[in-house]
C-alpha atoms as a PDB file:
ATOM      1  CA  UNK A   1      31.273  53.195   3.753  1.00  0.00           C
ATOM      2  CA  UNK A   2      28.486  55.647   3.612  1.00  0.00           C
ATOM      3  CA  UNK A   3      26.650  54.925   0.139  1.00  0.00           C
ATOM      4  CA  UNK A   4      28.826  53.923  -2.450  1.00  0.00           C
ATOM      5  CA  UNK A   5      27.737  50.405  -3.466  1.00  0.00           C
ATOM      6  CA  UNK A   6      30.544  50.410  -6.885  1.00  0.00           C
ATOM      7  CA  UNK A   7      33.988  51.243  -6.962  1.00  0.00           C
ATOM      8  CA  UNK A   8      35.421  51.750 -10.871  1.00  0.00           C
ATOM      9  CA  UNK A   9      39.237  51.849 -11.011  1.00  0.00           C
ATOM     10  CA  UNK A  10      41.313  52.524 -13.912  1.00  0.00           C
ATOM     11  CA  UNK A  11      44.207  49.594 -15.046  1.00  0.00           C
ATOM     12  CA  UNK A  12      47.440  51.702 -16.205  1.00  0.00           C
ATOM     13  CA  UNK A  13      48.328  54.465 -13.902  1.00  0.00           C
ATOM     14  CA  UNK A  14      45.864  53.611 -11.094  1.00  0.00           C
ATOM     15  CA  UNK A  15      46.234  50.286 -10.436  1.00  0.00           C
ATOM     16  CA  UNK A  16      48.909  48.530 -11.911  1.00  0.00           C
ATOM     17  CA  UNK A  17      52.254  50.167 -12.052  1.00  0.00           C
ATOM     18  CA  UNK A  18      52.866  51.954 -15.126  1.00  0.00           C
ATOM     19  CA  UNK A  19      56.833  51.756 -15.675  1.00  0.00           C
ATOM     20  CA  UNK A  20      56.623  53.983 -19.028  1.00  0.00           C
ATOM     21  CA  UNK A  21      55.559  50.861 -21.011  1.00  0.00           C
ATOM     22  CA  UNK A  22      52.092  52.648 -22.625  1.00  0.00           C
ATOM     23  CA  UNK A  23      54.257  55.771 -23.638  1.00  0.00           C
ATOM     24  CA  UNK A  24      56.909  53.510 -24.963  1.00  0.00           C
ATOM     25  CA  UNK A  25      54.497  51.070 -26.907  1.00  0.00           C
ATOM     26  CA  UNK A  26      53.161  54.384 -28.217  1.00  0.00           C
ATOM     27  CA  UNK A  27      56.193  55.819 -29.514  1.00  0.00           C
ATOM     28  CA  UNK A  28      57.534  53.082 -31.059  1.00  0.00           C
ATOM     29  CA  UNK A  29      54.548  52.677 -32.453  1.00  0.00           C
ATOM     30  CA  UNK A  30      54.489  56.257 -34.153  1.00  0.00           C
ATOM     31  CA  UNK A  31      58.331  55.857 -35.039  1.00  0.00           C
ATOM     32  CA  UNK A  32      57.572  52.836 -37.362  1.00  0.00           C
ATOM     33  CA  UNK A  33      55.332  55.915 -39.705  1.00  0.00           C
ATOM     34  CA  UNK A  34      58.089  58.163 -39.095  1.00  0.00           C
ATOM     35  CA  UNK A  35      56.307  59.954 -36.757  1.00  0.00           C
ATOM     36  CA  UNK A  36      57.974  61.796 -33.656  1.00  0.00           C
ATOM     37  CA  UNK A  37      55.986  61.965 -30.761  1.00  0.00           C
ATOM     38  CA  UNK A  38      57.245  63.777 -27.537  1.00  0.00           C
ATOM     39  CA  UNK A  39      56.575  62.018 -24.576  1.00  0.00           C
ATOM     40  CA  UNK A  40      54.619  64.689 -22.614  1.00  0.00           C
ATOM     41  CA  UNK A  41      52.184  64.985 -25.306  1.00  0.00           C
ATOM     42  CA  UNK A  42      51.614  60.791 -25.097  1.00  0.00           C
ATOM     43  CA  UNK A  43      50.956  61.266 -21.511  1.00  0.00           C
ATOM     44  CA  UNK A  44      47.860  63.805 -22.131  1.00  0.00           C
ATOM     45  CA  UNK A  45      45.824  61.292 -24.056  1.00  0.00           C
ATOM     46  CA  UNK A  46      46.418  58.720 -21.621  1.00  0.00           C
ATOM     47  CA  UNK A  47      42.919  56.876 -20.349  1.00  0.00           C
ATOM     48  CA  UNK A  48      41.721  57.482 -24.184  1.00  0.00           C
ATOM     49  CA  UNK A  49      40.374  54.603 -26.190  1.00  0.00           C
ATOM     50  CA  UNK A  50      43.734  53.572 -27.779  1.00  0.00           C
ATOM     51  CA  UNK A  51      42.538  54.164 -30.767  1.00  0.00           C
ATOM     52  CA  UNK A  52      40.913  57.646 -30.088  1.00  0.00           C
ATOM     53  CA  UNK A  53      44.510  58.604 -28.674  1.00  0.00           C
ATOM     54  CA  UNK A  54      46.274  57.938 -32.113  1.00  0.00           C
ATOM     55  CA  UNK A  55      43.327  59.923 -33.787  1.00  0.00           C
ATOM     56  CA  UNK A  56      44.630  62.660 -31.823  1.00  0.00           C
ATOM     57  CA  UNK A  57      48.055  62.248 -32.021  1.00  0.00           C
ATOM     58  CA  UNK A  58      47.889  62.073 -36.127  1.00  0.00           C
ATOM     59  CA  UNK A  59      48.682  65.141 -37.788  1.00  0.00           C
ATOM     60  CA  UNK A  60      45.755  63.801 -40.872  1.00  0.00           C
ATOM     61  CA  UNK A  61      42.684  62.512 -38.692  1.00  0.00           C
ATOM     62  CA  UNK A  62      40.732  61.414 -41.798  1.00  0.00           C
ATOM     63  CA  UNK A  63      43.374  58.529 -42.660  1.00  0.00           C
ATOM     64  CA  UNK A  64      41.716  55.986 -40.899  1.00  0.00           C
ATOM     65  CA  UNK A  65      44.113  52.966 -42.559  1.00  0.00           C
ATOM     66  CA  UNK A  66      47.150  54.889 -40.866  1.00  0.00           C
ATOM     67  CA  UNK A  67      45.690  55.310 -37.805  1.00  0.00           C
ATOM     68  CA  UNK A  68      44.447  51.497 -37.810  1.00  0.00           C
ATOM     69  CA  UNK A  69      48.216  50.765 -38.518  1.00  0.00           C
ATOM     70  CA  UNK A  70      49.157  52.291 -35.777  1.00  0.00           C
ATOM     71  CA  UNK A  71      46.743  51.118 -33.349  1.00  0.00           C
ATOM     72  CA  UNK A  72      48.228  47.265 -34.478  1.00  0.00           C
ATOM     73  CA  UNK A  73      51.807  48.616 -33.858  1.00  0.00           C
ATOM     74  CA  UNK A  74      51.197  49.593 -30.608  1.00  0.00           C
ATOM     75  CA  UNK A  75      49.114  46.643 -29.865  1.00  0.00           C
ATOM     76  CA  UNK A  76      51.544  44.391 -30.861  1.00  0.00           C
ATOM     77  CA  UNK A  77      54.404  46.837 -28.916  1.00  0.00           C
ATOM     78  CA  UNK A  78      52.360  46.795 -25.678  1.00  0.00           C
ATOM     79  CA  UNK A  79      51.780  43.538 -25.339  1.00  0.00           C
ATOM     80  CA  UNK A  80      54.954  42.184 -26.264  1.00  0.00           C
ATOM     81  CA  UNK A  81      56.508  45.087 -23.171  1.00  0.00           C
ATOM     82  CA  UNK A  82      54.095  43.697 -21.306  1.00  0.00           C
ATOM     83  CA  UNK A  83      55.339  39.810 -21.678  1.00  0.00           C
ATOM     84  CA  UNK A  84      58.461  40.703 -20.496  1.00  0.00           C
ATOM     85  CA  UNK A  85      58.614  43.784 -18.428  1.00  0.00           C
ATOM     86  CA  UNK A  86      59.099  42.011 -14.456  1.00  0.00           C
ATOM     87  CA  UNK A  87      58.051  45.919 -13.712  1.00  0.00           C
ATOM     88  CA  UNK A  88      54.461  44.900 -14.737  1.00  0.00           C
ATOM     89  CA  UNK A  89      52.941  44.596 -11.123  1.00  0.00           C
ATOM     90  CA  UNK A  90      50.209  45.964  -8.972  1.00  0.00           C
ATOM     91  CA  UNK A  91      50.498  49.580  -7.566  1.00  0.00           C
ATOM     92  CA  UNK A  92      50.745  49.977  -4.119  1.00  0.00           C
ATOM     93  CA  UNK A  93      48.167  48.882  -1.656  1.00  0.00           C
ATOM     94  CA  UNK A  94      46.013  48.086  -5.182  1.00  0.00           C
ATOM     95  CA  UNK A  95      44.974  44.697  -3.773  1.00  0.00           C
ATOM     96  CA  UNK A  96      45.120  45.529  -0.135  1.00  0.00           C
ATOM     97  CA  UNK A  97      42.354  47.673  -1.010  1.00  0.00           C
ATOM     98  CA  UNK A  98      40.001  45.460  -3.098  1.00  0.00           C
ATOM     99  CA  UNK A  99      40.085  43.381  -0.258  1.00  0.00           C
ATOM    100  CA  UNK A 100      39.357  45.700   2.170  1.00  0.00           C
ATOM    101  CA  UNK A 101      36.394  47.243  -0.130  1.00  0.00           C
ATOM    102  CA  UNK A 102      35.437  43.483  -0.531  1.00  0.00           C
ATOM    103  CA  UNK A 103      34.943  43.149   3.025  1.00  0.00           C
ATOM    104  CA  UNK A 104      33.088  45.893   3.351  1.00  0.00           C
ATOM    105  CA  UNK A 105      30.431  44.653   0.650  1.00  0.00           C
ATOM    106  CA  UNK A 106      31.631  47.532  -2.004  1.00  0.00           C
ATOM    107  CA  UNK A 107      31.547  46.193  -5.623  1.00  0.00           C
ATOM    108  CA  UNK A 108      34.610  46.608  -7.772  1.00  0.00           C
ATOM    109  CA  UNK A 109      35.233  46.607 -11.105  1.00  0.00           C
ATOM    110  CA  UNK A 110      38.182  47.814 -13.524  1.00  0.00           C
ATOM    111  CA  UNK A 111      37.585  49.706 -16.962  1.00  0.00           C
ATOM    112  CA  UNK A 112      40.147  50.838 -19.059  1.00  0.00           C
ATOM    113  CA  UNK A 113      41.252  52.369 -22.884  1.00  0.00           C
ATOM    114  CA  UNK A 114      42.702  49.084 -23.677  1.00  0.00           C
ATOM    115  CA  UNK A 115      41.272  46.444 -25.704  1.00  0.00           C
ATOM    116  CA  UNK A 116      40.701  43.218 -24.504  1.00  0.00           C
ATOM    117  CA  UNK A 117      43.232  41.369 -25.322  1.00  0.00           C
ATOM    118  CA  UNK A 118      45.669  43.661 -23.440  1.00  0.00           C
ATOM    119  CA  UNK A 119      43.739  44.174 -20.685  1.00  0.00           C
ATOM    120  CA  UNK A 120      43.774  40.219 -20.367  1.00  0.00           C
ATOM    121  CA  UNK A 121      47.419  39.912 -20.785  1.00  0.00           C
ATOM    122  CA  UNK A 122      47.656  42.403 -17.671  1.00  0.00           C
ATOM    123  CA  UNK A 123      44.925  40.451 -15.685  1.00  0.00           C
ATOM    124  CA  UNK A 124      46.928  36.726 -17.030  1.00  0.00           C
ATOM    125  CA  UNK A 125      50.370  38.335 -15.604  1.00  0.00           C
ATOM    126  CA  UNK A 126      48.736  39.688 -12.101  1.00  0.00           C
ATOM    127  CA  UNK A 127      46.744  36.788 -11.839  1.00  0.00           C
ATOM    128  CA  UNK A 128      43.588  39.314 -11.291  1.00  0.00           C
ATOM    129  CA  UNK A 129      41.605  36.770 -13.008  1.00  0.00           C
ATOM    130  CA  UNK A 130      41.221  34.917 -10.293  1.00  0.00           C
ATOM    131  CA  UNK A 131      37.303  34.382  -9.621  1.00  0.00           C
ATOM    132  CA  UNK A 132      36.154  36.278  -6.603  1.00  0.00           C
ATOM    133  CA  UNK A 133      39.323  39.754  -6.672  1.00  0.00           C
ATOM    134  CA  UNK A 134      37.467  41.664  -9.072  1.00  0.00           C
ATOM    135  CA  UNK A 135      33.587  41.394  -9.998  1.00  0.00           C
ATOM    136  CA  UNK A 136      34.091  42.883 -12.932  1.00  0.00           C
ATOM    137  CA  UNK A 137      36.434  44.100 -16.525  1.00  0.00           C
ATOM    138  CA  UNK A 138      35.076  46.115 -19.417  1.00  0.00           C
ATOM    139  CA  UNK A 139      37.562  47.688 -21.950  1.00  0.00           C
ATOM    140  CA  UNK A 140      36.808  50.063 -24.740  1.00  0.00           C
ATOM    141  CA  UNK A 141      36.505  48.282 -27.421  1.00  0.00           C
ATOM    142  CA  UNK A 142      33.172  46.727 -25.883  1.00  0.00           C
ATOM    143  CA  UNK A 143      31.353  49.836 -25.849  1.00  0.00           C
ATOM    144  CA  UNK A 144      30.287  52.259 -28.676  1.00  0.00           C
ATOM    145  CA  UNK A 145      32.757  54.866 -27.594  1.00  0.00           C
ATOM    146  CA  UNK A 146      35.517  55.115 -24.739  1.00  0.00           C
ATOM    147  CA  UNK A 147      36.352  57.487 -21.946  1.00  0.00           C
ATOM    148  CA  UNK A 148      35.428  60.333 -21.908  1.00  0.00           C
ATOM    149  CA  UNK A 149      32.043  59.386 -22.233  1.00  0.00           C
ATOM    150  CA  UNK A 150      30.072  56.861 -19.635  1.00  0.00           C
ATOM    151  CA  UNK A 151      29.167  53.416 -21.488  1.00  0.00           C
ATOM    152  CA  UNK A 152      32.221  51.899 -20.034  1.00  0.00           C
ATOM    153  CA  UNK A 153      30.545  52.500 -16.167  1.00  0.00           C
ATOM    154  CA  UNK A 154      26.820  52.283 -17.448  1.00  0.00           C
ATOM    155  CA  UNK A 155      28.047  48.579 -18.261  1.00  0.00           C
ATOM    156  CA  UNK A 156      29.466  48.084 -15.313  1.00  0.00           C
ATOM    157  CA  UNK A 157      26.618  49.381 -13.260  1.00  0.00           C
ATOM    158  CA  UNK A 158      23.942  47.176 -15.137  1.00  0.00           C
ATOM    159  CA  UNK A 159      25.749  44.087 -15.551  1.00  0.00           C
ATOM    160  CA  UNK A 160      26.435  44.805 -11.318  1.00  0.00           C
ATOM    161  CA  UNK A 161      22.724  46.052 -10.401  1.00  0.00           C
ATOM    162  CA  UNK A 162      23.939  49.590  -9.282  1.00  0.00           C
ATOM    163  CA  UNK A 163      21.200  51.408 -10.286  1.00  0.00           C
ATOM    164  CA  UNK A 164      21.788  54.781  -8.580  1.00  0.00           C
ATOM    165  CA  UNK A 165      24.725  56.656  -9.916  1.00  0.00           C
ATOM    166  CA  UNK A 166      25.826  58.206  -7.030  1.00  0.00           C
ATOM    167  CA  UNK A 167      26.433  55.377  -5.605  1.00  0.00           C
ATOM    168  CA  UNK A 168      28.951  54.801  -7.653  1.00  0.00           C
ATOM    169  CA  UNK A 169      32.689  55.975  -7.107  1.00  0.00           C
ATOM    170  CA  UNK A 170      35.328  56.448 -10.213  1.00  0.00           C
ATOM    171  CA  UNK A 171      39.480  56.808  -9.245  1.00  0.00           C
ATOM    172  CA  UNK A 172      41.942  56.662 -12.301  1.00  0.00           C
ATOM    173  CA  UNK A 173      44.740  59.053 -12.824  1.00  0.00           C
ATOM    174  CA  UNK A 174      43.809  61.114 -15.856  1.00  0.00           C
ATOM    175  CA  UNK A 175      41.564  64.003 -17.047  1.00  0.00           C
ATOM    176  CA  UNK A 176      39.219  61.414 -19.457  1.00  0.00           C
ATOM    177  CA  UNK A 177      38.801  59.337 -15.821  1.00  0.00           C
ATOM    178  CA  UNK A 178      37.831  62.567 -13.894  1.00  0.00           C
ATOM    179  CA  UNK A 179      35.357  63.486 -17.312  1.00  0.00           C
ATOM    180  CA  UNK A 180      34.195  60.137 -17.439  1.00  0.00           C
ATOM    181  CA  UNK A 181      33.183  59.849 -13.475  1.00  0.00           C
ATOM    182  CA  UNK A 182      31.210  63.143 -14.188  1.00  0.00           C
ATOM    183  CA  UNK A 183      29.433  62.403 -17.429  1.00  0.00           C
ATOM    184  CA  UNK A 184      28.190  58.590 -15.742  1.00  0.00           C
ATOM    185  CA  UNK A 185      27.132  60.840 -12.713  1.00  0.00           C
ATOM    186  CA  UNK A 186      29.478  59.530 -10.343  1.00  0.00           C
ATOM    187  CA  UNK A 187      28.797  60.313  -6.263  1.00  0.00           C
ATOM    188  CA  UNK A 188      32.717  60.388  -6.243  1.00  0.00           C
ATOM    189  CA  UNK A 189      35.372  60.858  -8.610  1.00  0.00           C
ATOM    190  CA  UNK A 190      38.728  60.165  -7.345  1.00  0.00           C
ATOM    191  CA  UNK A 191      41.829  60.805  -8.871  1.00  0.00           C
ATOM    192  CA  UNK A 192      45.485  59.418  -8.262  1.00  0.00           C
ATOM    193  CA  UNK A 193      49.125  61.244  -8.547  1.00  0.00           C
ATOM    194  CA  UNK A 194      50.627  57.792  -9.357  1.00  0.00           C
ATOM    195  CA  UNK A 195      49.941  57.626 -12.960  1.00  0.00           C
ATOM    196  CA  UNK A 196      50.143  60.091 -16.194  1.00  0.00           C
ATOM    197  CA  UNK A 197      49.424  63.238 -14.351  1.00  0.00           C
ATOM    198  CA  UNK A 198      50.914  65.232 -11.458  1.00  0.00           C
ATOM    199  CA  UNK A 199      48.565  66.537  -8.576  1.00  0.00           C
ATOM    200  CA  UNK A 200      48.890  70.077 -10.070  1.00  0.00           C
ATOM    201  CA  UNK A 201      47.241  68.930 -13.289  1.00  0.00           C
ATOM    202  CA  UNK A 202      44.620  67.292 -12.075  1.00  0.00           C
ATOM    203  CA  UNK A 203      43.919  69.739  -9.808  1.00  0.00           C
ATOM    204  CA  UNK A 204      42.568  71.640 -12.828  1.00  0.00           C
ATOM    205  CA  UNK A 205      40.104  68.831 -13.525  1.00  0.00           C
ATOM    206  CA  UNK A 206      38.489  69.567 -10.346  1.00  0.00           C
ATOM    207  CA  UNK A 207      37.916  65.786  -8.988  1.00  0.00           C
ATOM    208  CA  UNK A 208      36.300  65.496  -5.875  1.00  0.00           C
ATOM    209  CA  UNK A 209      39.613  64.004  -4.181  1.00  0.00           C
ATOM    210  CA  UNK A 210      43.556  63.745  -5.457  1.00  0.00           C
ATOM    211  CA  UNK A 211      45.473  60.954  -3.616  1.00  0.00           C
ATOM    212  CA  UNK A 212      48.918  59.814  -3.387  1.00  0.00           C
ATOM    213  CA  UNK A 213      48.109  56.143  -2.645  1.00  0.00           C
ATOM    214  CA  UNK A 214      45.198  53.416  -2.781  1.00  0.00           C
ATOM    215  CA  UNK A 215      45.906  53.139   0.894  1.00  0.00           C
ATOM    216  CA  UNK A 216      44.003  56.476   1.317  1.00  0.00           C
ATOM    217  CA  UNK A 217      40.812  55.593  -0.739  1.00  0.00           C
ATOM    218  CA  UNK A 218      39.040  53.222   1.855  1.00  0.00           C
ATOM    219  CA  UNK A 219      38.446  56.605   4.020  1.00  0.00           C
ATOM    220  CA  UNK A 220      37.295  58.559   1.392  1.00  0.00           C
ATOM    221  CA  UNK A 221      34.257  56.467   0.845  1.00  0.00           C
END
């Protein structure tokens, strides 16, 4: 699989199927401040830090103990959708192809704009957190800033040993996943129609590939 050693995927979107729950847990979230939020503009901050998203979303930036209030809202929202949605499940050929990049000796690892303790709820209901599926998880609120800049993959890569870049390939399904790929140097940055954005919007982001399915990434690499 010529030279890419790392493969960094995106959770929400990319991975795991994405039945509205983020936008919901967002909305509802909003809704409790008496705050209306369109959906379409939730969907363009998706792949944010959570908490960077509601920063944006805020008509007053500078009240940081609203925007903290909101963040717990939707943290609370999220992972109680999460709990009981049976829609929570893997995308498409997700774990086919971990095994098949597996096989191949390709490293993976998952990196998202939720915290931890969402991102384990995910992993809990999947059962990703199986030893030996995924070599590693970093979320945003275990680096000094989120998506779009790199310290989410720079982590990865060290804890890994991927010390070349461009060895490296990124695939998530929003503009902050294409950004991030290119600010951490990525030797591929892959993007996927199954998530927030359609192939035309992307497409604007200028990612090296757009794909319909995981089933097509194995040939890209």
């Amino acid at each position: 699989m010529n030279n890419i050693q790392l493969v960094v995927f995106d959770i929400a979107g990319t991975t795991v199927q994405d039945t509205g729950n983020v936008a919901k847990a967002f909305i509802d979230a909003f809704g409790e401040f008496n705050m209306d939020i369109p959906a379409d503009t939730v969907n363009h901050v998706m792949g944010f830090r959570k908490i960077d998203a509601i920063k944006i979303l805020v008509p007053d930036d500078s009240n940081e103990a609203l925007i903290e209030q909101i963040h717990k809202a939707f943290t609370r929202n999220i992972l109680e959708l999460y709990k009981n949605d049976s829609g929570l499940q893997p995308l498409p050929y997700a774990e086919e192809t971990f095994q098949q990049l597996k096989q191949a000796g390709v490293k993976i690892a998952l990196n998202t704009g939720f915290t931890r303790v969402v991102t384990n709820a995910i992993l809990k209901r999947l059962q990703w957190n199986t030893p030996g599926m995924i070599d590693t998880v970093i979320c945003s609120d275990e680096v000094p800033e989120g998506r779009p800049q790199p310290y989410m993959i720079r982590h990865i890569m060290e804890q890994l040993q991927v010390s070349d870049s461009k060895a490296v390939a990124k695939v998530g399904d929003t503009r902050v996943d294409v950004e991030e790929g290119r600010n951490a140097g990525c030797g591929l940055v892959i993007s996927v129609t199954t998530g927030a954005y359609i192939r035309e919007e992307l497409e604007l982001y200028q990612p090296d590939h757009i794909i319909d399915s995981l089933a097509e990434l194995p040939g890209l690499l």
